[in-house]
Protein backbone atom coordinates (compact mmCIF):
# COMPACT_ATOMS: atom_id res chain seq x y z
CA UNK A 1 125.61 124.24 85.59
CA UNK A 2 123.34 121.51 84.17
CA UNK A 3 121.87 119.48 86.86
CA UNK A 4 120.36 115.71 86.31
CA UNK A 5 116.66 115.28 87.10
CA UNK A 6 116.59 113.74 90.20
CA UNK A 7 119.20 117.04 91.14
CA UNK A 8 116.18 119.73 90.55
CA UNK A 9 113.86 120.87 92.95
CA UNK A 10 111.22 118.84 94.12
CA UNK A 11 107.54 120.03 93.28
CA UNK A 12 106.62 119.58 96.73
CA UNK A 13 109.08 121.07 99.30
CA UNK A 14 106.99 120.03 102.28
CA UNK A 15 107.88 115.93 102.29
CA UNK A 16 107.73 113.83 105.51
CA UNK A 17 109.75 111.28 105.57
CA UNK A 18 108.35 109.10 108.54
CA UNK A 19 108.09 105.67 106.93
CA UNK A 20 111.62 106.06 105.65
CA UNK A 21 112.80 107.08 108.66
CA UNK A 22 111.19 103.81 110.72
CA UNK A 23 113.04 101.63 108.38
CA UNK A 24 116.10 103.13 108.78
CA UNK A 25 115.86 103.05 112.43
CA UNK A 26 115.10 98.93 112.07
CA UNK A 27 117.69 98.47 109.64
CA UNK A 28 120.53 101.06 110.05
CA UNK A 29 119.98 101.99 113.89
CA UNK A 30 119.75 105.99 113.10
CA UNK A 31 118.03 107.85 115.58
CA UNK A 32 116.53 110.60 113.39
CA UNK A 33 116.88 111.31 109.75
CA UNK A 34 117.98 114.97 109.64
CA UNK A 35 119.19 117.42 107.55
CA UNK A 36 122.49 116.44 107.19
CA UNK A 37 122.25 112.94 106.24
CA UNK A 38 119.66 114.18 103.56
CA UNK A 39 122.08 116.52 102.39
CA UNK A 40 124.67 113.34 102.07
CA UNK A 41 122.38 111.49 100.00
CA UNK A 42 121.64 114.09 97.53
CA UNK A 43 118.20 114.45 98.74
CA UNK A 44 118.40 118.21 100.19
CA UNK A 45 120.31 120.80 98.60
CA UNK A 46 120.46 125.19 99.44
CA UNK A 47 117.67 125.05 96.90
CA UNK A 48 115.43 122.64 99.42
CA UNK A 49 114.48 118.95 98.76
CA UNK A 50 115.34 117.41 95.31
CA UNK A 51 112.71 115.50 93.00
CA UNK A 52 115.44 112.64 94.62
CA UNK A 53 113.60 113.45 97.90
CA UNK A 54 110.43 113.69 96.86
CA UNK A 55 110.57 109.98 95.68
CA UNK A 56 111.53 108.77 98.74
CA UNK A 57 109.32 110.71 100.86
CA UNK A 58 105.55 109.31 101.66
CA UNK A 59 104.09 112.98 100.83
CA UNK A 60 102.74 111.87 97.66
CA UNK A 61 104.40 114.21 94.78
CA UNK A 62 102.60 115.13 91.23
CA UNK A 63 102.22 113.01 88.53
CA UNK A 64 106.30 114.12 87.34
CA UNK A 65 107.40 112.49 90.39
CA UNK A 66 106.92 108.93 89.16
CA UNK A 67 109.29 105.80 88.34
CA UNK A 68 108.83 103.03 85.67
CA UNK A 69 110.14 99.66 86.72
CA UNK A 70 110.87 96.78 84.98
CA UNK A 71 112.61 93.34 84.69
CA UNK A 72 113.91 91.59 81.73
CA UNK A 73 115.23 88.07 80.50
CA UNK A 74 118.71 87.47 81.43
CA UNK A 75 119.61 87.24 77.33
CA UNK A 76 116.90 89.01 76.01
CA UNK A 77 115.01 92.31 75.47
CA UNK A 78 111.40 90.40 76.89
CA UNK A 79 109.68 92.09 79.98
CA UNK A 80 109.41 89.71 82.68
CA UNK A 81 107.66 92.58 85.02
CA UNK A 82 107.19 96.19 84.12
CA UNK A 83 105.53 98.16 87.15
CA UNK A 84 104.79 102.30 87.39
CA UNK A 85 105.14 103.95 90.42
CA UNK A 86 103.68 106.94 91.17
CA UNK A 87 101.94 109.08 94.35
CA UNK A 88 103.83 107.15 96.85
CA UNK A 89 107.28 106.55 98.57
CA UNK A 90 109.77 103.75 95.87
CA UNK A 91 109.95 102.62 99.00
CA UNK A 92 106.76 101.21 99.87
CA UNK A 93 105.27 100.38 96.72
C-alpha cells in the first residue's frame, strides 16, 4: 500500500500538542485532545504519529518536516507572498 507523505511516520514520535490543544479548547470547546480525535484527523495511526502530526504539533520536527507557503495573483502565476515554515507548529507561525 502506497501511503501519501503526510500518511508516513513522523520523525519525531514524541510531539506535544499543547498550543493546539488551547486553541481548540477556545474555539471548538474540546476538553482534551486525545487519541481518538488524532486518530480521526489522520494525525495518529498503529504506526504512531504521522509527519501530518508532527506539523501540527509545537515539538519542533527536522528540517523534512517543513511547509512552503505562498499566494498568487488572482489571474496570474506572480507571487504575492511566498513564506517557509519550518521547526514550529503551521499553526503558530
Amino acid at each position: 500500500m502506497d501511503l501519501e507523505y503526510d500518511a508516513l511516520p513522523a520523525t519525531n514520535q514524541e510531539l506535544s500538542f499543547k498550543l493546539w490543544e488551547t486553541d481548540l479548547q477556545k474555539v471548538v470547546g474540546i476538553g482534551v485532545l486525545h487519541g481518538d480525535l488524532l486518530k480521526t484527523l489522520g494525525l495518529l495511526n498503529k504506526e504512531g504519529y504521522t509527519c501530518a502530526a508532527q506539523l501540527f504539533s509545537n515539538t519542533p520536527g527536522l528540517p523534512q518536516a517543513s511547509l512552503e507557503i505562498a499566494r498568487f495573483e488572482d489571474i496570474s502565476p506572480i507571487f504575492l507572498h511566498r513564506e517557509s515554515v519550518a521547526n514550529c507548529s503551521v499553526l503558530h507561525h
